[in-house]
C-alpha atoms as a PDB file:
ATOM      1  CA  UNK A   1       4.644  45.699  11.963  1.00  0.00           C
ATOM      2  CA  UNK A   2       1.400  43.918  13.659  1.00  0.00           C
ATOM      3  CA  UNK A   3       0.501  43.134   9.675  1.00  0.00           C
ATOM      4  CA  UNK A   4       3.818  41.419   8.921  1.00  0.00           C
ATOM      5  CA  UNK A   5       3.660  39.622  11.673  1.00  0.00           C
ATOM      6  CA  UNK A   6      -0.417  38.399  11.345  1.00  0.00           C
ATOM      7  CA  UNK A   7       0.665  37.845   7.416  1.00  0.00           C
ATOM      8  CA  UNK A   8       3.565  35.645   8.206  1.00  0.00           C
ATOM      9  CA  UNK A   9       2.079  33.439  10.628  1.00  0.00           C
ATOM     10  CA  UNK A  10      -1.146  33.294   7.917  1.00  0.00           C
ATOM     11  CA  UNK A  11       1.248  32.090   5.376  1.00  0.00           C
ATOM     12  CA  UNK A  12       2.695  29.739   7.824  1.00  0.00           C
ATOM     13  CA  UNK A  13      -0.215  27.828   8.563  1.00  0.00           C
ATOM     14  CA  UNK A  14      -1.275  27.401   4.807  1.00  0.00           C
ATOM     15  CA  UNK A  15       2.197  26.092   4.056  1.00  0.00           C
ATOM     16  CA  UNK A  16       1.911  23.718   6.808  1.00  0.00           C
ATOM     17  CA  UNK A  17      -1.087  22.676   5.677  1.00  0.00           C
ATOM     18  CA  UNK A  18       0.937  21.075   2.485  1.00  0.00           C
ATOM     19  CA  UNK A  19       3.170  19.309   4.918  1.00  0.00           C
ATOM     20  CA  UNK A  20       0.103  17.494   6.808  1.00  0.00           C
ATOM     21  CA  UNK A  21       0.187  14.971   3.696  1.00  0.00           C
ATOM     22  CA  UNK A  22       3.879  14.328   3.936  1.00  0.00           C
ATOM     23  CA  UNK A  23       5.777  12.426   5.932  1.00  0.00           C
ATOM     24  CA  UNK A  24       7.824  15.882   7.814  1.00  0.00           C
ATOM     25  CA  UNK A  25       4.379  16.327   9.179  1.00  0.00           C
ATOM     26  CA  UNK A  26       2.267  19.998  10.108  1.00  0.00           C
ATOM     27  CA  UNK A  27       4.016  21.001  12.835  1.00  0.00           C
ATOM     28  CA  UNK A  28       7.482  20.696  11.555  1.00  0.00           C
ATOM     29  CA  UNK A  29       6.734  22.741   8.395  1.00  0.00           C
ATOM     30  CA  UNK A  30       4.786  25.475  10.224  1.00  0.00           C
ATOM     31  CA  UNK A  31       7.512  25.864  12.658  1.00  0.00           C
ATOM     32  CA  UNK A  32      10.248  26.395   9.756  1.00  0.00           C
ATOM     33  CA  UNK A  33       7.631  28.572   7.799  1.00  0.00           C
ATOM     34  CA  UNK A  34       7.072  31.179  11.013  1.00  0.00           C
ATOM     35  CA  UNK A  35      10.373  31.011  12.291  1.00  0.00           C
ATOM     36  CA  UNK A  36      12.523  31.008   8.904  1.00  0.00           C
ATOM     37  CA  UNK A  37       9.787  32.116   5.862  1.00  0.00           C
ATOM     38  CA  UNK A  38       7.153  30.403   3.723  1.00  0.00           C
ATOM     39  CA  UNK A  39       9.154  29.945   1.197  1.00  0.00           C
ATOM     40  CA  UNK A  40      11.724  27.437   3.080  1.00  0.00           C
ATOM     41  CA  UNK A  41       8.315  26.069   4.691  1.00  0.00           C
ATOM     42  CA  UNK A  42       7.117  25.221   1.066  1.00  0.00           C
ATOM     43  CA  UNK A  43      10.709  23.603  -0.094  1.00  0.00           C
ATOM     44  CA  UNK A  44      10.864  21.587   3.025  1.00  0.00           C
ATOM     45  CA  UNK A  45       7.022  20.112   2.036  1.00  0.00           C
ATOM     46  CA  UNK A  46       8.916  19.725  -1.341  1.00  0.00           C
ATOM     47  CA  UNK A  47      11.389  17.640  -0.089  1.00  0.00           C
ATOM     48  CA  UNK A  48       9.545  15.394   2.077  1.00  0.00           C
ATOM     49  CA  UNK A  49       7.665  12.173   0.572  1.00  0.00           C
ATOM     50  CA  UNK A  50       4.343  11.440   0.740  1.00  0.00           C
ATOM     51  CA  UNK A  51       2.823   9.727   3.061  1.00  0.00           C
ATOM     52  CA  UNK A  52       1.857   5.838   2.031  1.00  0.00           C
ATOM     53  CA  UNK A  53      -0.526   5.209   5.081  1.00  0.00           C
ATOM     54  CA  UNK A  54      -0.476   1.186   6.109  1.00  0.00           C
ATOM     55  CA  UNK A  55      -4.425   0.774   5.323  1.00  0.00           C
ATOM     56  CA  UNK A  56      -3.504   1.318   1.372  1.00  0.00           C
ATOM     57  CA  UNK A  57      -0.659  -0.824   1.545  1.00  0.00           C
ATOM     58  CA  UNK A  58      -2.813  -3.243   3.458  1.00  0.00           C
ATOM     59  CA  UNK A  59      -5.948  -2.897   0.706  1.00  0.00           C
ATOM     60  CA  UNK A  60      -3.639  -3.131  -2.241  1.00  0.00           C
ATOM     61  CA  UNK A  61      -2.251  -6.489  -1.039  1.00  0.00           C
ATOM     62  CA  UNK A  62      -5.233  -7.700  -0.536  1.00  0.00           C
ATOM     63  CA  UNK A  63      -6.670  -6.421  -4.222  1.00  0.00           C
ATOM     64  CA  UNK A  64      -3.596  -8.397  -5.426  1.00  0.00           C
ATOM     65  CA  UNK A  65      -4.035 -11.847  -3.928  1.00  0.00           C
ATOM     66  CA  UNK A  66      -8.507 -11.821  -5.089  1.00  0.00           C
ATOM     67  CA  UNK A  67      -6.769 -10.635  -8.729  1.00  0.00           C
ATOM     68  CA  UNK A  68      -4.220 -13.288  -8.048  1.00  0.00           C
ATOM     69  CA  UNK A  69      -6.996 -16.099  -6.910  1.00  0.00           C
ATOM     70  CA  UNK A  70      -9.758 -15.010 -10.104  1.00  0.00           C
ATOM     71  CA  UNK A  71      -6.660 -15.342 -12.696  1.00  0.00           C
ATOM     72  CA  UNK A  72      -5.928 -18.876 -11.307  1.00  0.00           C
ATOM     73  CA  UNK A  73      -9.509 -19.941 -11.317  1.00  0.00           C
ATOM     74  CA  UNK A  74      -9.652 -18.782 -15.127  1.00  0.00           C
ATOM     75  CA  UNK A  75      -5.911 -20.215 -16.174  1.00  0.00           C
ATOM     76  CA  UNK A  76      -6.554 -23.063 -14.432  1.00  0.00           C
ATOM     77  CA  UNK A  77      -8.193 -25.995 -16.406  1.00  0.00           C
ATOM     78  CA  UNK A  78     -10.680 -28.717 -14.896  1.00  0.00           C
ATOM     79  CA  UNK A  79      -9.495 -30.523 -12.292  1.00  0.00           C
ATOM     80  CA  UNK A  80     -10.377 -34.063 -14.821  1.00  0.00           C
ATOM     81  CA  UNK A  81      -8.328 -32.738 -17.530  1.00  0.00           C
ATOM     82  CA  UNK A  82      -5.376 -32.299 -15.428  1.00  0.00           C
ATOM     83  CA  UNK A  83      -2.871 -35.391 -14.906  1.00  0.00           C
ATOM     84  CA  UNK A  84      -1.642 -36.690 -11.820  1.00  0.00           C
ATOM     85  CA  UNK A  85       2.072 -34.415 -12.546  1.00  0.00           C
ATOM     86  CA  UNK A  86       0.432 -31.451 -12.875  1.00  0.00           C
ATOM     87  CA  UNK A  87      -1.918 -31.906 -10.264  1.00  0.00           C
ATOM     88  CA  UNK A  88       1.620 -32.310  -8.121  1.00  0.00           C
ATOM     89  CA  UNK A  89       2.961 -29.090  -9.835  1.00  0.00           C
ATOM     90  CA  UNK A  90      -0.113 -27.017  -8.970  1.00  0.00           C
ATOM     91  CA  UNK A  91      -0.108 -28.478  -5.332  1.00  0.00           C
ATOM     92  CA  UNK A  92       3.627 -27.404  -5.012  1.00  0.00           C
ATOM     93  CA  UNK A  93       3.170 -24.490  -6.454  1.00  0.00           C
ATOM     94  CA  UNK A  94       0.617 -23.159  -3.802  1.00  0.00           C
ATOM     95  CA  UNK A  95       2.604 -24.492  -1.553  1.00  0.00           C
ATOM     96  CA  UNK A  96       5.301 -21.887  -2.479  1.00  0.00           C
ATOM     97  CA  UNK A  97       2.549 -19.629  -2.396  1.00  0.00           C
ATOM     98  CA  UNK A  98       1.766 -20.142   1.405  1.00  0.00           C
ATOM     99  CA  UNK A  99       4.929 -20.314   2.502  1.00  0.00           C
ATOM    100  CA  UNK A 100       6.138 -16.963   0.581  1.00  0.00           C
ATOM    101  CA  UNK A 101       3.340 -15.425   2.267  1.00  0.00           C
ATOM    102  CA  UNK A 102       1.166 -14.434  -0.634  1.00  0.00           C
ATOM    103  CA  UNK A 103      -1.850 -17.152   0.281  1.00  0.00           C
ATOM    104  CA  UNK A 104      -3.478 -17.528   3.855  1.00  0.00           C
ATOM    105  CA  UNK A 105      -3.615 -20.845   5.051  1.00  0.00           C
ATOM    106  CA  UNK A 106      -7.526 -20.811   4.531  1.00  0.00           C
ATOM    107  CA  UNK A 107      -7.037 -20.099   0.665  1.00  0.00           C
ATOM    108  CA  UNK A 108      -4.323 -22.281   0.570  1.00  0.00           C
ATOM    109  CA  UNK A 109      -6.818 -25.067   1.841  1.00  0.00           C
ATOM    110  CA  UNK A 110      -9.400 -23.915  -0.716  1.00  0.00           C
ATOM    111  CA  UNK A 111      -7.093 -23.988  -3.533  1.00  0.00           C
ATOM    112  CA  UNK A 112      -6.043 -27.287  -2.693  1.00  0.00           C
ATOM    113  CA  UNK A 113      -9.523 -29.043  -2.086  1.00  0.00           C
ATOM    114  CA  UNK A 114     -10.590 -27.283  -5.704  1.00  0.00           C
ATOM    115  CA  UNK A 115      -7.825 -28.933  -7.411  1.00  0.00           C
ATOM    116  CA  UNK A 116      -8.256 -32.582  -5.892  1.00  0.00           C
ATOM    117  CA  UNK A 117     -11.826 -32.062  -6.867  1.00  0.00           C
ATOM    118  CA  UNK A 118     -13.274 -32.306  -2.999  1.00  0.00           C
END
């Protein structure tokens, strides 16, 4: 009986294990696996999404706005081939930028001063 019991409570923790990279959590799923059985312990990690921690959200933003600020350095031409309208368009068009969120005021500032050629 002392066997069962030590296996179960093995099995238990290993299952819970799973859940420690979802978002039910360790303790949940190793409370379900010793009180209920493994097996509902290992549907319950299943079930449960990952987890999508806030520093890789965080780091892929960021990755997108240096991919987004290299692709406008290449697309962009010289600032003395532009003309005065599209010097406007690009100007309004990081403007939309900051205000959506998707530029910091500092690169919106050193956007702006590369395409008025300061």
């Amino acid at each position: 009986m002392l066997e069962i019991i030590i296996f179960n409570a093995v099995m238990a923790f290993f299952t819970a294990l799973a859940g420690r990279h979802r978002k039910i959590g360790f303790w949940p799923v190793f409370v379900i696996s010793l009180l209920m059985s493994a097996f509902l312990g290992i549907i319950a990690v299943l079930l449960s999404p990952r987890k999508n921690s806030i520093r890789t959200v965080v780091e892929n933003q960021e990755l997108q706005i240096r991919q987004m600020n290299s692709m406008s350095t290449i697309m962009t031409p010289p600032v003395h081939a532009q003309t005065n309208a599209s010097i406007a368009d690009e100007l309004l068009k990081l403007n939309e930028l900051r205000e959506k969120g998707v530029l910091t005021s500092s690169e919106y500032e050193q956007q702006k001063k590369r395409i008025l050629g300061n």
